[in-house]
C-alpha atoms as a PDB file:
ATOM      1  CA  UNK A   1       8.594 -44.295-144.034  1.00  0.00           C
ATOM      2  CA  UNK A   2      10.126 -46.782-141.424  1.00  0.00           C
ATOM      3  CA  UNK A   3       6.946 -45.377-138.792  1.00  0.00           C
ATOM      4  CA  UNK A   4       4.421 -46.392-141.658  1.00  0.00           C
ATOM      5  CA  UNK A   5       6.461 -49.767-142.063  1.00  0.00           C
ATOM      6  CA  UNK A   6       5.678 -50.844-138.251  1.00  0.00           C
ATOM      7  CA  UNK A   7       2.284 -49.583-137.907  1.00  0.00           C
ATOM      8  CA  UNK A   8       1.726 -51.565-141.364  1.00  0.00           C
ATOM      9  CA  UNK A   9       3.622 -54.891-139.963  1.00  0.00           C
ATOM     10  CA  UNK A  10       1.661 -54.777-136.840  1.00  0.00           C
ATOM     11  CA  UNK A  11      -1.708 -54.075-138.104  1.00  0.00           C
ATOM     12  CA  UNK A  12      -1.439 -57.437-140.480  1.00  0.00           C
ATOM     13  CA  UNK A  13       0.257 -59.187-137.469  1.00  0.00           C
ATOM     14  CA  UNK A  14      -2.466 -58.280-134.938  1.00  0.00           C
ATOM     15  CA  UNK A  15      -5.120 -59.409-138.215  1.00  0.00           C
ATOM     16  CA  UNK A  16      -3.089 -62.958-138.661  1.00  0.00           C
ATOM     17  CA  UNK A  17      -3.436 -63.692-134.506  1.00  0.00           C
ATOM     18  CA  UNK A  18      -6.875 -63.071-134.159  1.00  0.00           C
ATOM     19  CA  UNK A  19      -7.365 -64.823-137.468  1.00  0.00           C
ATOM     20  CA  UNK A  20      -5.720 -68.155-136.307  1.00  0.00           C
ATOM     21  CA  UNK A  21      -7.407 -67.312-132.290  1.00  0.00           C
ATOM     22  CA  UNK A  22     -10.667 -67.809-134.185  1.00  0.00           C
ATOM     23  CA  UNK A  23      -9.880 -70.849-136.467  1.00  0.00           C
ATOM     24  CA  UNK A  24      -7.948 -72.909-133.468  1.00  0.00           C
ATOM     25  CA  UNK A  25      -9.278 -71.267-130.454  1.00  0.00           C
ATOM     26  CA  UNK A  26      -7.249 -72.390-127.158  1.00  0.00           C
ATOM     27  CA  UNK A  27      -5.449 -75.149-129.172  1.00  0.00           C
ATOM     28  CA  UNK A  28      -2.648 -72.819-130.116  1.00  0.00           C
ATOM     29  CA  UNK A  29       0.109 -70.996-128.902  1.00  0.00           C
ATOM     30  CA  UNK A  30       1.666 -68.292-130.533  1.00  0.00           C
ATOM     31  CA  UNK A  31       4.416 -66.791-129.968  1.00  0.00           C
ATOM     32  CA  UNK A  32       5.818 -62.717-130.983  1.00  0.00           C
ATOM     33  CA  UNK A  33       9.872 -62.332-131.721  1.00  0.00           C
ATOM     34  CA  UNK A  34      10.702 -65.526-131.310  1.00  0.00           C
ATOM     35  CA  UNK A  35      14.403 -65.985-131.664  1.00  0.00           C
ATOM     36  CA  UNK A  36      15.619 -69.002-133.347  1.00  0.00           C
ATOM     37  CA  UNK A  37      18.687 -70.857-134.092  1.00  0.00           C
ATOM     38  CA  UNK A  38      22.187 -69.912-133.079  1.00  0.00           C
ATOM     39  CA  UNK A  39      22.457 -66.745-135.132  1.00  0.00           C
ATOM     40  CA  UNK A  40      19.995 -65.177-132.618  1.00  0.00           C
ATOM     41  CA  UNK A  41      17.361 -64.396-135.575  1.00  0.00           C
ATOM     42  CA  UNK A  42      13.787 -63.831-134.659  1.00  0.00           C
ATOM     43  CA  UNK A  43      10.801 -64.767-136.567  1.00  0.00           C
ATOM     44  CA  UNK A  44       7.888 -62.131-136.321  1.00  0.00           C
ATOM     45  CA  UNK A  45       5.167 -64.476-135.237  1.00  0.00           C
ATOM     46  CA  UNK A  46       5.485 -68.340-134.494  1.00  0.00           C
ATOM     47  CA  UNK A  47       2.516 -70.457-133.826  1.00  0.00           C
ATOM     48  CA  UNK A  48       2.493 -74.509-132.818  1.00  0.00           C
ATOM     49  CA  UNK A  49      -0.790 -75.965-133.521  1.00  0.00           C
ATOM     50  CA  UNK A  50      -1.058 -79.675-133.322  1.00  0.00           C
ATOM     51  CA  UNK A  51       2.697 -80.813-133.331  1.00  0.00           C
ATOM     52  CA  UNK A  52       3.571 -78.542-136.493  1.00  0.00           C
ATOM     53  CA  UNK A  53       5.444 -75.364-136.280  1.00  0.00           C
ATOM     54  CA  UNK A  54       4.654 -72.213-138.765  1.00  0.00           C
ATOM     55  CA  UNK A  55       6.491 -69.157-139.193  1.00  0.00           C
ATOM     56  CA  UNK A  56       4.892 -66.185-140.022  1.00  0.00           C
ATOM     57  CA  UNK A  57       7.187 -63.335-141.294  1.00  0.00           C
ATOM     58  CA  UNK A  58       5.864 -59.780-142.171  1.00  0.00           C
ATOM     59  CA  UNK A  59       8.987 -58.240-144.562  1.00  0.00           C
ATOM     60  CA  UNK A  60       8.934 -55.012-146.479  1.00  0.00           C
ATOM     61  CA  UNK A  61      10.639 -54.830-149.704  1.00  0.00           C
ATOM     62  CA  UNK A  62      14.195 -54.093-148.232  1.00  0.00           C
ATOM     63  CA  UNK A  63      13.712 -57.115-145.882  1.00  0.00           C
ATOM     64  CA  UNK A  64      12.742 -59.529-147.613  1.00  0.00           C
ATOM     65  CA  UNK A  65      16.650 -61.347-147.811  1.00  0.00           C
ATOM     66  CA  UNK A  66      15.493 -63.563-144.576  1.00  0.00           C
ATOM     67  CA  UNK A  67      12.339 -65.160-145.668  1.00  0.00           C
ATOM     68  CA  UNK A  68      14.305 -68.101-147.442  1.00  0.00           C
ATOM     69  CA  UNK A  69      15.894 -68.930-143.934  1.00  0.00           C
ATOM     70  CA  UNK A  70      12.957 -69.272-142.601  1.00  0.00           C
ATOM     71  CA  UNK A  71      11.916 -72.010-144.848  1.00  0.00           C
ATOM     72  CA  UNK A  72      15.126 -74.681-143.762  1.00  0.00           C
ATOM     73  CA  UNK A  73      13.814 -74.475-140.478  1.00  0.00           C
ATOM     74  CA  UNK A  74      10.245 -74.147-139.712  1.00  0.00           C
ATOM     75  CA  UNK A  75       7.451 -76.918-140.919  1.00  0.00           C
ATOM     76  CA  UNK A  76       5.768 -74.509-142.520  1.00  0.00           C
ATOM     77  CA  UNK A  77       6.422 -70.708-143.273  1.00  0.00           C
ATOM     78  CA  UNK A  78       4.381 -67.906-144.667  1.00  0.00           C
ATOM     79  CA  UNK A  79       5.881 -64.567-145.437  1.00  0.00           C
ATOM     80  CA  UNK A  80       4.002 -61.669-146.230  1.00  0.00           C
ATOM     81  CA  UNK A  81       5.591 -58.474-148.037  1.00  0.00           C
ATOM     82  CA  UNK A  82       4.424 -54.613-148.161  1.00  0.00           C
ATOM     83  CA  UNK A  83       5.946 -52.111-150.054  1.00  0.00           C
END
């Protein structure tokens, strides 16, 4: 199940960068496991576009405890869950 879980998470992950690649072209930079803060957590995909920061988080149902962090400290956050 966890094999199924990655290919999953990376399939939407690679979908989501070429999405925003094609929307914002060379404007953006996006970034894979980013770490953040001082608790050493990393965010699945961040992107900076334009000044504002967005998180993009890719949780299956057992991991989906984090996504509320990641809304006190990105601009903007989008979280995505698969069962």
């Amino acid at each position: 199940m966890k094999e199924r879980s990655f290919h999953i998470a990376d399939t939407l992950k690679t979908a989501f960068i070429d999405f925003v690649l094609t929307q914002f072209g060379e404007d953006v930079v996006i970034g894979h496991e980013i770490m953040y803060g001082s608790s050493g957590r990393i965010a699945d995909l961040v992107i900076l576009y334009k000044g504002d920061t967005y998180a993009i988080e890719v949780k299956s149902d057992s991991d989906c405890k984090w996504v509320t962090m990641y809304f006190s400290i990105f601009l903007y956050s989008i979280s995505t869950l698969f069962l």
